[in-house]
Protein backbone atom coordinates (compact mmCIF):
# COMPACT_ATOMS: atom_id res chain seq x y z
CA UNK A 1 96.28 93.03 91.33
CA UNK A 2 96.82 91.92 94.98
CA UNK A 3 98.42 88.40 96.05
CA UNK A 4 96.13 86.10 97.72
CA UNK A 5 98.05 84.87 101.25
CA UNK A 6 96.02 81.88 102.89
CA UNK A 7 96.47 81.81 106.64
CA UNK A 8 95.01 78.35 107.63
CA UNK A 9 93.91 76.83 111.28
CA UNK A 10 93.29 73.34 111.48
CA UNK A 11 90.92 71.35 112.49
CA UNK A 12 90.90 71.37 116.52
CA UNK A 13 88.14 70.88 119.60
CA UNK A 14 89.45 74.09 121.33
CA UNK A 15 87.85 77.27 120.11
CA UNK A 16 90.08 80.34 121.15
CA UNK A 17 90.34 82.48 118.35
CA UNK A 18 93.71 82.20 115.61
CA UNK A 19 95.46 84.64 117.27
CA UNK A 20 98.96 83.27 115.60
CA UNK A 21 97.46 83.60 112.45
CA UNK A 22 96.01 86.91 113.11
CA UNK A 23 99.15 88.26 114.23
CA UNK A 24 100.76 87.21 110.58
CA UNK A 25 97.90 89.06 109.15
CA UNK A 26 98.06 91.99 110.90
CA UNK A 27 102.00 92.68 109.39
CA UNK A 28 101.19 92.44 106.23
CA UNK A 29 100.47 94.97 103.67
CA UNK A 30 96.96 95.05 102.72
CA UNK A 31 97.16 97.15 99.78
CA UNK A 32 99.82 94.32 98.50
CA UNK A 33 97.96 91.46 99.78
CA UNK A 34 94.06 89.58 99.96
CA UNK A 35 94.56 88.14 103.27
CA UNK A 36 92.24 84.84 103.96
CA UNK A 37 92.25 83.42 107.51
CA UNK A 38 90.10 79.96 106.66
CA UNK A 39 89.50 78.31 109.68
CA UNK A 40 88.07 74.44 110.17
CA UNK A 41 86.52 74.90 113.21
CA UNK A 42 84.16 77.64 111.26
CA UNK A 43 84.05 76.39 107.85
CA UNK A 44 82.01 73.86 106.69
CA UNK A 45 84.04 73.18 103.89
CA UNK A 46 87.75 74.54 104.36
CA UNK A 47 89.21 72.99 101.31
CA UNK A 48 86.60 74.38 98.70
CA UNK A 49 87.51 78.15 100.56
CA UNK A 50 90.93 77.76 100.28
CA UNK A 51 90.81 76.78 96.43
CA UNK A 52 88.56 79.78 95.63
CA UNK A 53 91.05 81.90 97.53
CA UNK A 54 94.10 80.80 95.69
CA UNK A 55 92.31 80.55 92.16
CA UNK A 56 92.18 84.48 92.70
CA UNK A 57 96.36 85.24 92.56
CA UNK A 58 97.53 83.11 95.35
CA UNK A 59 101.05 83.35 96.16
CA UNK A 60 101.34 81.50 99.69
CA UNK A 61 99.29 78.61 101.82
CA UNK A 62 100.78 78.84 105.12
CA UNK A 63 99.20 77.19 108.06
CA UNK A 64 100.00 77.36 112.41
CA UNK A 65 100.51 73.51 113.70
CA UNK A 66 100.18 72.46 117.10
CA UNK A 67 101.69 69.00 118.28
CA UNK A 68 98.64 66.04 118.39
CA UNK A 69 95.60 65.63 116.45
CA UNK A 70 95.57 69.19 114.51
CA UNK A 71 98.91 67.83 112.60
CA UNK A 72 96.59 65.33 110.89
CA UNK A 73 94.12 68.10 109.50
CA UNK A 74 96.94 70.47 108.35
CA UNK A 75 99.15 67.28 106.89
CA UNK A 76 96.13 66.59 104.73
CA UNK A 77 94.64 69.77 103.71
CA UNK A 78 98.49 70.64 102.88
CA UNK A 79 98.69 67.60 100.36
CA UNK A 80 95.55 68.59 98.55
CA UNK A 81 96.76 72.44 97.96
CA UNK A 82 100.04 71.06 96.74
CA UNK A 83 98.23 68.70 94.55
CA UNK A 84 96.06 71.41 93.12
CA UNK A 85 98.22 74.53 93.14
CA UNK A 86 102.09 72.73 92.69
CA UNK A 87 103.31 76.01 92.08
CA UNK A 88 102.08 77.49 95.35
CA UNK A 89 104.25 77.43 98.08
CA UNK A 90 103.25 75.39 101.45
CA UNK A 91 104.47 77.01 104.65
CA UNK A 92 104.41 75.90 108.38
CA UNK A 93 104.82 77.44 111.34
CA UNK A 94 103.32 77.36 115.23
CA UNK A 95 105.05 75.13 117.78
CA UNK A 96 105.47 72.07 116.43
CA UNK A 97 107.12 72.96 113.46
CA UNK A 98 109.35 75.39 114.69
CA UNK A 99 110.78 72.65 117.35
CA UNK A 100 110.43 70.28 114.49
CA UNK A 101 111.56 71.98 111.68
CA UNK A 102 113.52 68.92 109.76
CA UNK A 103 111.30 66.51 110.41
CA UNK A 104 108.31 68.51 109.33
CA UNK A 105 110.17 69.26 106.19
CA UNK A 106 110.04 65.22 105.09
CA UNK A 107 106.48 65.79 104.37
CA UNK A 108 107.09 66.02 100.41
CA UNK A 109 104.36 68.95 100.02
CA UNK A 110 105.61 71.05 102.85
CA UNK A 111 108.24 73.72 101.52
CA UNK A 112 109.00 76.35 104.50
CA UNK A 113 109.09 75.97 108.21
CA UNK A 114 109.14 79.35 110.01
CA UNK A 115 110.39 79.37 113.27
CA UNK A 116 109.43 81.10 116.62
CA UNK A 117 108.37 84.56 115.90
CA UNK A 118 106.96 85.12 112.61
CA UNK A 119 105.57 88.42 112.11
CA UNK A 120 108.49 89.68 110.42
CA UNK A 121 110.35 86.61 108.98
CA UNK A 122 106.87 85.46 106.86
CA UNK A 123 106.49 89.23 105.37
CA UNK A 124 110.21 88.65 104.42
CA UNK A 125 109.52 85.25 102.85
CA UNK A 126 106.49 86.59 100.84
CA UNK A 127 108.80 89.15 99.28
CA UNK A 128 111.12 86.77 98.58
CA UNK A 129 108.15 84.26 96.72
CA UNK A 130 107.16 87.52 94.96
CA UNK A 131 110.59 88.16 93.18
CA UNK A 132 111.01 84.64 92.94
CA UNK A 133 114.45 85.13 94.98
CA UNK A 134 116.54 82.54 96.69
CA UNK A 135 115.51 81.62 100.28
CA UNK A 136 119.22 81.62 101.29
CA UNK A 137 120.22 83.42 104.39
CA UNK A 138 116.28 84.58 105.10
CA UNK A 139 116.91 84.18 109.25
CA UNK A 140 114.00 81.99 111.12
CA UNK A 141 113.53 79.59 108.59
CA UNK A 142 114.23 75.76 107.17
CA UNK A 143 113.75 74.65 103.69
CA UNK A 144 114.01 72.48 100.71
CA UNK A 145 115.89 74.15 97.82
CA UNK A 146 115.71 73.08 94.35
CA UNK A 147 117.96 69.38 95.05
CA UNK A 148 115.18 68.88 97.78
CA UNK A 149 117.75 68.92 100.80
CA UNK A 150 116.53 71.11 103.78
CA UNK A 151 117.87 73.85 104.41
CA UNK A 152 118.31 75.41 107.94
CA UNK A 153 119.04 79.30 108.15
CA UNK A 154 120.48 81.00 111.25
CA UNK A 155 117.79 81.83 113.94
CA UNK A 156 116.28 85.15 114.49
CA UNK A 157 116.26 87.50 117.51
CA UNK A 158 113.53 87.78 119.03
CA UNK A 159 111.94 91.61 119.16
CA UNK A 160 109.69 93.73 120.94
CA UNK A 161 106.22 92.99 120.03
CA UNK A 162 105.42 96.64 120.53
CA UNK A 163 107.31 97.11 117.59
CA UNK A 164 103.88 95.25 115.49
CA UNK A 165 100.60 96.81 114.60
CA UNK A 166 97.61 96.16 116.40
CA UNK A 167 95.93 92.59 115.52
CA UNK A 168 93.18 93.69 112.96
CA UNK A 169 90.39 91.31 113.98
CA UNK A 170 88.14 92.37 110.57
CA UNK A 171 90.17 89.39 109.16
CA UNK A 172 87.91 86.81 110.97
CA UNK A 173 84.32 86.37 112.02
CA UNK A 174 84.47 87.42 115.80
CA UNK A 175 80.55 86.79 115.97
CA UNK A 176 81.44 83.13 115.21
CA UNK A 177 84.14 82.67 117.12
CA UNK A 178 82.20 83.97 119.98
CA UNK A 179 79.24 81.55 119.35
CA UNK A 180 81.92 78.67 119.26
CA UNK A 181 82.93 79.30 122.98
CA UNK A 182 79.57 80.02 124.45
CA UNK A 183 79.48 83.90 125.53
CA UNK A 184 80.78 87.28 124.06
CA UNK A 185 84.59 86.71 124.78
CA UNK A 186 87.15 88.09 122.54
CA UNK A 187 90.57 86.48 122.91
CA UNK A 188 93.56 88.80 122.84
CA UNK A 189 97.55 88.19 123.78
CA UNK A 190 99.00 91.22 125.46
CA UNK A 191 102.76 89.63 125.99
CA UNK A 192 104.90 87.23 124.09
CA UNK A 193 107.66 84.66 125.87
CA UNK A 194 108.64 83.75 129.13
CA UNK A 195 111.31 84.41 131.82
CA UNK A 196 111.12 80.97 134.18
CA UNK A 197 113.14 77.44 133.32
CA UNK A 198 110.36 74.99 133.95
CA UNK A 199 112.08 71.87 133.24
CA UNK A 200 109.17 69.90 131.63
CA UNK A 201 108.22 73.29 129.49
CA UNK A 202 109.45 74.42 125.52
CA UNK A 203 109.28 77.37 126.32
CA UNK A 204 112.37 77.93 127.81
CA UNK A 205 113.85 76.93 124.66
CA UNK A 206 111.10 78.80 122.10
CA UNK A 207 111.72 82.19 123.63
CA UNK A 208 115.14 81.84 125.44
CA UNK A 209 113.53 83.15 128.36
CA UNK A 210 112.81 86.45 126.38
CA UNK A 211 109.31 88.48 127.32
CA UNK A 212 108.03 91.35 126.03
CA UNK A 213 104.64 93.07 126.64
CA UNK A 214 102.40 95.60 125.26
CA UNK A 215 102.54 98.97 127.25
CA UNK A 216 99.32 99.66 129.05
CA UNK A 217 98.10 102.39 127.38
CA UNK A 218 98.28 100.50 124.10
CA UNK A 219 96.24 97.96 125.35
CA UNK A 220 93.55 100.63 126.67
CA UNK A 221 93.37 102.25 123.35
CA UNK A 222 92.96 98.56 121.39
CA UNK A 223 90.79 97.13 123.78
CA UNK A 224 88.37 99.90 124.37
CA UNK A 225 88.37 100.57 120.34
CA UNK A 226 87.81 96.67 119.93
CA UNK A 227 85.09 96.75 122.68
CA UNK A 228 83.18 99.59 120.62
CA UNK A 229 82.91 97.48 117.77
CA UNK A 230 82.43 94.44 119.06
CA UNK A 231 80.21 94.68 122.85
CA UNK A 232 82.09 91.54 123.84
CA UNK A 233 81.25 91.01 127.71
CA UNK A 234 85.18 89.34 128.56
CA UNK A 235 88.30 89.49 127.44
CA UNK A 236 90.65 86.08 127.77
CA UNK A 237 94.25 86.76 127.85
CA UNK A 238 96.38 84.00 126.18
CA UNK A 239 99.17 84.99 127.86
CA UNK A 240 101.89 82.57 128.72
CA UNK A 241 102.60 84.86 131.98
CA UNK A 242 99.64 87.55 131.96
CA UNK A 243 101.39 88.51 135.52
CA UNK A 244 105.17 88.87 135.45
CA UNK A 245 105.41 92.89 135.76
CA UNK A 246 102.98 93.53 138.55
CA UNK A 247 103.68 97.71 137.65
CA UNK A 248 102.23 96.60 134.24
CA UNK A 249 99.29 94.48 135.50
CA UNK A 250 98.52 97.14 137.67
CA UNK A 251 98.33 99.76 134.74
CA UNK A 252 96.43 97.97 132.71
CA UNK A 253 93.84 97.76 134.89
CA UNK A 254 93.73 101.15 135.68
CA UNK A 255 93.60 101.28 131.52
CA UNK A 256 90.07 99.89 132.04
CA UNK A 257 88.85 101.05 135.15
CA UNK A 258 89.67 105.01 133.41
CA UNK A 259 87.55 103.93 130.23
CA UNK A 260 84.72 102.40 132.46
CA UNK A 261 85.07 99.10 129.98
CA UNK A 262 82.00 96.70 131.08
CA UNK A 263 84.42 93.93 130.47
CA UNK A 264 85.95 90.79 132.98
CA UNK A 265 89.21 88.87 132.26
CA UNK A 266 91.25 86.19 132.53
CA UNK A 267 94.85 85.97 133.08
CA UNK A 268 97.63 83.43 133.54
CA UNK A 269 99.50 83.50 137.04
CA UNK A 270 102.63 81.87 138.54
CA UNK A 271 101.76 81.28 142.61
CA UNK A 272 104.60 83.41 143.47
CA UNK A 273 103.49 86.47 141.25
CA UNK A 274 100.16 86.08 143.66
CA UNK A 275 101.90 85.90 146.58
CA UNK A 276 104.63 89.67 145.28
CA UNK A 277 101.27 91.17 143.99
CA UNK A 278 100.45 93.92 146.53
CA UNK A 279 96.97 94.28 148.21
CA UNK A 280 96.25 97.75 145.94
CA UNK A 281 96.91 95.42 142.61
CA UNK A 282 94.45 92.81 143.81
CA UNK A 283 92.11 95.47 144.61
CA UNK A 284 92.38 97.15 141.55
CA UNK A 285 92.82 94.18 139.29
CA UNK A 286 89.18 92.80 140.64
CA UNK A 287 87.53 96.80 140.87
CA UNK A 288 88.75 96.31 136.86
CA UNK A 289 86.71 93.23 136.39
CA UNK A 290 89.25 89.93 136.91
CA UNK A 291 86.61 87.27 137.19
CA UNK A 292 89.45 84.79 137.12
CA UNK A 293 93.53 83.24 136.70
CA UNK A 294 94.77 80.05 135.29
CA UNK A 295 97.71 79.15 137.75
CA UNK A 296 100.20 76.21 136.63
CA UNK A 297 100.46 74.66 139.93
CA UNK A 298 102.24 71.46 138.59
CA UNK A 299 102.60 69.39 141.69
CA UNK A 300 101.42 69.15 145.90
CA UNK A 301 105.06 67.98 146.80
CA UNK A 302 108.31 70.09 147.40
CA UNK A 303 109.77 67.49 146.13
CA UNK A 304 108.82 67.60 142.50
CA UNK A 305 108.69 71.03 141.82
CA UNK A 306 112.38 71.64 142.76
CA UNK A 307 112.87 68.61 140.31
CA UNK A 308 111.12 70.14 137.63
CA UNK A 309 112.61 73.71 138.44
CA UNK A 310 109.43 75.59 139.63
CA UNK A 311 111.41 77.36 141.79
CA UNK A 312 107.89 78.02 144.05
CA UNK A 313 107.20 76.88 147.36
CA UNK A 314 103.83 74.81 148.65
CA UNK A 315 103.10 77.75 150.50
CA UNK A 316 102.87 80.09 147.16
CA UNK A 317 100.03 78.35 145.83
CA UNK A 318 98.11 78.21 148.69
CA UNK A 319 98.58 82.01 149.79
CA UNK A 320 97.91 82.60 146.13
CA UNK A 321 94.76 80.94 146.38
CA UNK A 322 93.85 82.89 149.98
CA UNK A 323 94.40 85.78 147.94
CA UNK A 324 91.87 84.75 145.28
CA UNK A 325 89.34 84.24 147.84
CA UNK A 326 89.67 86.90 149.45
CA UNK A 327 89.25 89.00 146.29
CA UNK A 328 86.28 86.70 144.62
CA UNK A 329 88.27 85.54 141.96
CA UNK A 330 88.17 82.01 140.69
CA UNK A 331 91.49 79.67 140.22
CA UNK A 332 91.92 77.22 137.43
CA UNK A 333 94.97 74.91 138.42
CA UNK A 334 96.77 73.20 136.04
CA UNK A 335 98.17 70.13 137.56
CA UNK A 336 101.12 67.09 136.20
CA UNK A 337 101.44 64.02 137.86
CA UNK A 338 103.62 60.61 136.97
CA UNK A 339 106.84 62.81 135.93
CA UNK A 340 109.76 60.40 135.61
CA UNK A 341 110.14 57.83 138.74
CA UNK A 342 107.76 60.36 140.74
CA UNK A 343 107.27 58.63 143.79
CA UNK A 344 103.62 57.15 145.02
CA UNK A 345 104.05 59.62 147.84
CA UNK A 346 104.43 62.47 146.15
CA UNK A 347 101.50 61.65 143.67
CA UNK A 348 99.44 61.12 147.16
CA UNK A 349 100.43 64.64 148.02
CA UNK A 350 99.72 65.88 144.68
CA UNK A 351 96.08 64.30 145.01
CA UNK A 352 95.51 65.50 148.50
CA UNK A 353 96.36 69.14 147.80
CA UNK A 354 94.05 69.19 145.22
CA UNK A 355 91.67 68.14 147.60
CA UNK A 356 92.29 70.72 149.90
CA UNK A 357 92.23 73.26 147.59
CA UNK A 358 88.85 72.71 146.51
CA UNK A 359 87.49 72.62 149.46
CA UNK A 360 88.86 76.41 150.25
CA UNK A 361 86.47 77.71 147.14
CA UNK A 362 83.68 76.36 144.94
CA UNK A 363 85.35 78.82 142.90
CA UNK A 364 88.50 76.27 141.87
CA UNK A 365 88.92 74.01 138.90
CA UNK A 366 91.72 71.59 138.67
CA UNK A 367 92.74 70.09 135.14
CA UNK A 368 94.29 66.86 136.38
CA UNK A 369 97.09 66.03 133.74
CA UNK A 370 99.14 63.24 133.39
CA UNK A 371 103.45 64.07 131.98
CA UNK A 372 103.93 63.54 128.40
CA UNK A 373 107.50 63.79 127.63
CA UNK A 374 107.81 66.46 125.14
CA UNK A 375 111.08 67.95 123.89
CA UNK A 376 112.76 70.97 124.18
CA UNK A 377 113.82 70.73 127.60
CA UNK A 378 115.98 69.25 130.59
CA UNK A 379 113.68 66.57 131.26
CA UNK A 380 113.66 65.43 127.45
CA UNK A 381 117.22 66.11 127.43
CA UNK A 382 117.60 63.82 130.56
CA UNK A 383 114.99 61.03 129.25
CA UNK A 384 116.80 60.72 125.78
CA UNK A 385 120.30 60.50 127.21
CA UNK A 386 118.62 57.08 128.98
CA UNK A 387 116.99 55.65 125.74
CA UNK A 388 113.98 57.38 125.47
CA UNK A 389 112.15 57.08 121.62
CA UNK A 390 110.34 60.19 120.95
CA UNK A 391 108.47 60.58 117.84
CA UNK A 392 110.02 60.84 114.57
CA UNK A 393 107.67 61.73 112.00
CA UNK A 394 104.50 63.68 111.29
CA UNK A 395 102.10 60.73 111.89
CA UNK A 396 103.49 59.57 114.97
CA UNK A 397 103.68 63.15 116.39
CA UNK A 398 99.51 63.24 115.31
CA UNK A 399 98.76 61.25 117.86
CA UNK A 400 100.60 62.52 119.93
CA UNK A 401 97.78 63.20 123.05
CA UNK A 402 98.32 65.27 125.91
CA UNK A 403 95.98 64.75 128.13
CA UNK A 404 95.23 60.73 126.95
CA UNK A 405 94.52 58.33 130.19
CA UNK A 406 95.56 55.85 128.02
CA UNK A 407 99.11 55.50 129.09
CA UNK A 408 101.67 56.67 131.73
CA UNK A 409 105.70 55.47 131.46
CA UNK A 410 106.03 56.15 134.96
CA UNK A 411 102.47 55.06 136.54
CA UNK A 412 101.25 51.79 137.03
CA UNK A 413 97.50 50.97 135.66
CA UNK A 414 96.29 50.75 139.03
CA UNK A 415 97.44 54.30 140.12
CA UNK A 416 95.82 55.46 136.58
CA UNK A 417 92.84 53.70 137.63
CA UNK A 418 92.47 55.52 140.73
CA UNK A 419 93.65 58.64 139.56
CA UNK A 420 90.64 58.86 137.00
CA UNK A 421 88.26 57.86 139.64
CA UNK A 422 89.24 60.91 141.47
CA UNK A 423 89.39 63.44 138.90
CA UNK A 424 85.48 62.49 138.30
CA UNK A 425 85.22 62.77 141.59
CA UNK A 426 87.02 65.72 142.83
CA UNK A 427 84.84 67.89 139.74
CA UNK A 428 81.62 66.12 141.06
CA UNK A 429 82.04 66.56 145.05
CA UNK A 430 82.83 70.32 144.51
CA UNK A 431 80.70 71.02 141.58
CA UNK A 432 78.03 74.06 142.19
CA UNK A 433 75.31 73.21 140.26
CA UNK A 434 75.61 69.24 140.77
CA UNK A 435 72.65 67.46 142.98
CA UNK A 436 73.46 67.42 146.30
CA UNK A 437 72.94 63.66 147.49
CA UNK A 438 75.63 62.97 143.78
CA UNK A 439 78.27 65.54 145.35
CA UNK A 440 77.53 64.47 148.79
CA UNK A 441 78.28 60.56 147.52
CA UNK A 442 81.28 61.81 145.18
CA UNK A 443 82.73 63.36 148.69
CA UNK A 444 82.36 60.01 150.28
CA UNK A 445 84.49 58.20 147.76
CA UNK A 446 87.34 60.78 147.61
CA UNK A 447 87.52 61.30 151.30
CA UNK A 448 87.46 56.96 151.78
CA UNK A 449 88.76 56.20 147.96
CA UNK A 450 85.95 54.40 147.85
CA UNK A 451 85.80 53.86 144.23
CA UNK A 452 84.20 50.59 143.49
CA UNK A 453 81.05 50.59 141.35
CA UNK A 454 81.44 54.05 139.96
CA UNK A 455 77.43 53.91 138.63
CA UNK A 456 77.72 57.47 138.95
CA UNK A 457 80.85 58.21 136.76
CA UNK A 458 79.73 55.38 133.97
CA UNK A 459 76.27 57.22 133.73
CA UNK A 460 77.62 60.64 133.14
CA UNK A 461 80.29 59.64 130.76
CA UNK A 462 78.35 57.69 128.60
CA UNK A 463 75.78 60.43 128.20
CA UNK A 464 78.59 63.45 128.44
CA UNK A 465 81.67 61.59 126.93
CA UNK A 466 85.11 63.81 126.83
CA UNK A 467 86.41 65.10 123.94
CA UNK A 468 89.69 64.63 122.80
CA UNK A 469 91.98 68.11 123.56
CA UNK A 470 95.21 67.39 122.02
């Protein structure tokens, strides 16, 4: 009789499909193993699924974990399994745990933390639950042994993710996940890692500036099957650098130009991959259906992104974005401001690039972010070294909010206050389908920072508040 493996997402306001979780799936033997991917952003009742799943031979509950809010969800569901399956074990893995991995393990029903890449290390572990053998020496793991003291095993290589099967999306309901984000997308990761040493970023320290990515034809073959089965309309690469091998990029497209897939994407872009990306890649990556790129543009001053190790120029980003316009493809910047003891000026500059920017396209969006310290990297390294507290524990981490207005270390509550004012107004001024008197007003106030009596931005939060991302 097969073992029952539960593969749990928590509870989050994001709707991208469990791709993590997927990916664990997707190694395992399914003639040895039921695989359940229970999901709380689908299920109405996650805990009731998750005891009918283990009733039937379960041998694992294993969950992904994000830092913020979703700890809460997976800290709690967690408690219950352990309560009614003691025998079970409880496994974590995903980001926070694997940067976490001793503090995660103080949660009494928590048993494993796998780190990093888990594809192979979790089939490992499962074999080792099934023979009931001794976790010792299992590489890419932490955990308790029988005097409860954590244990911490050597780290594991990271490999080629070639070297895995294709994800097998029959695990989840695409249908639903599709209704949950508003149009027929299916969300797919072609690479795994990154190369650059972004100072403020974990991944540098996840990956050790490893990357790997599936060849092109691969990709054709799964995305054309997947697109046979499913008719989804776009495909959103989760990519943490959908760009860095422009021979690649360029393949892939021609991947779906030769298969005539009625598909557009999304990818994510550094400014200076835009910039190296030759006309004939633009041309063929829009002719293949890019609709549009996510680039991290950080900061509008020199200035901070040498500090936080960018290693791009002002000029990259806005050549990038000439690029984009020329081609009909729309931008989504990602921008940080109030890194430590950032000066007022460059936070100005910051602000009034943005501005610029959207003027050049109605096509831009700009996610206006404010720095979190986060471990993992030189900045955390730096900021502890001078006193800094960061979280210690599972709760604290929980509310742990990145995107929060509550609260800046390095920005007083007047620049917040004005900061907000022109993130509503930025997104209203430039806004496509806003009225035009309300954008021509929101233009007014950005252009003057003319921000007093914001009617306009109390009105349309109280009747279209903002959820909570983290």
């Amino acid at each position: 009789m097969k073992k029952t493996v539960v593969l749990y997402n928590p509870y989050a306001v994001f709707y991208t499909m469990p791709l993590a979780l997927i990916a664990i799936g997707s190694y395992l033997d399914t003639d040895k193993y039921k695989i359940e991917i229970i999901d709380a952003r689908i299920e109405k009742n996650p805990l009731e699924k998750i005891k009918q799943a283990l009733s039937n031979n379960g041998i694992c509950f294993a969950t992904t974990v994000l830092t913020g809010a979703p700890i809460k969800d997976a800290q709690k569901i967690s408690q219950e399994v352990k309560k009614m399956f003691p025998q079970i074990p409880v496994v974590w893995g995903g980001w926070h745990p694997s940067l976490f991995p001793e503090q995660t393990l103080k949660e009494p029903s928590i048993d494993v933390v796998v780190k990093g890449q888990g594809e192979i290390i979790f089939k490992e572990l499962l074999e080792r639950f099934e023979t009931n053998t001794s976790l010792d020496g299992l590489q890419g793991i932490s955990y308790k042994n029988k005097e409860n003291q954590v244990v911490t095993n050597p780290e594991r290589t990271m490999v080629d993710i070639n070297d895995f099967p294709a994800f097998n999306y029959d695990l989840i309901d695409v249908p639903a996940y599709m209704k949950l984000s508003g149009r027929k997308q299916l969300d797919y990761i072609s690479s795994q890692g990154c190369r650059f040493r972004c100072s403020f970023c974990a991944d540098p320290f996840m990956y050790k500036r490893g990357w790997y990515g599936f060849s092109a034809e691969r990709m054709g073959d799964e995305i054309e099957a997947l697109w046979k089965k499913y008719k989804f309309e776009h495909v959103h690469f989760q990519d943490e650098t959908f760009f860095t091998n422009s021979k690649r990029v360029k393949a892939i497209a021609e991947e779906f130009i030769k298969r005539k897939l009625p598909i557009s994407w999304f990818g994510t872009m550094r400014a200076d991959q835009g910039v190296r990306l030759d006309e004939e890649v633009w041309e063929i990556c829009k002719k293949s259906g890019l609709e549009k790129v996510m680039i991290g543009m950080e900061a509008g001053s020199q200035e901070m992104l040498d500090y936080i190790q960018k290693d791009i120029k002002l000029h990259h980003i806005y050549d990038s974005a000439a690029k984009c316009i020329k081609y009909d493809i729309g931008i989504n910047f990602s921008i940080i401001i109030g890194f430590p003891d950032e000066s007022e000026q460059s936070v100005n500059a910051t602000l009034a690039m943005v501005k610029e920017l959207r003027k050049m396209s109605s096509k831009f969006n700009m996610g206006i972010f404010y720095y979190k310290p986060y471990p993992g990297n030189k900045i955390a390294d730096e900021l502890t070294t001078k006193g800094f507290k960061f979280a210690t524990t599972l709760e604290e981490w929980s509310d742990f909010d990145y995107v929060s207005t509550k609260k800046s270390d390095w920005l007083s509550e007047t620049q917040i206050k004005e900061i907000e004012n022109f993130k509503f107004y930025q997104q209203l001024a430039f806004n496509r389908r806003e009225i035009p008197v309300l954008k021509n007003i929101a233009k007014w106030r950005i252009e003057k920072k003319m921000y007093a009596f914001p009617i306009e931005r109390k009105l349309k939060e109280w009747l279209m508040p903002t959820p909570r991302m983290a």
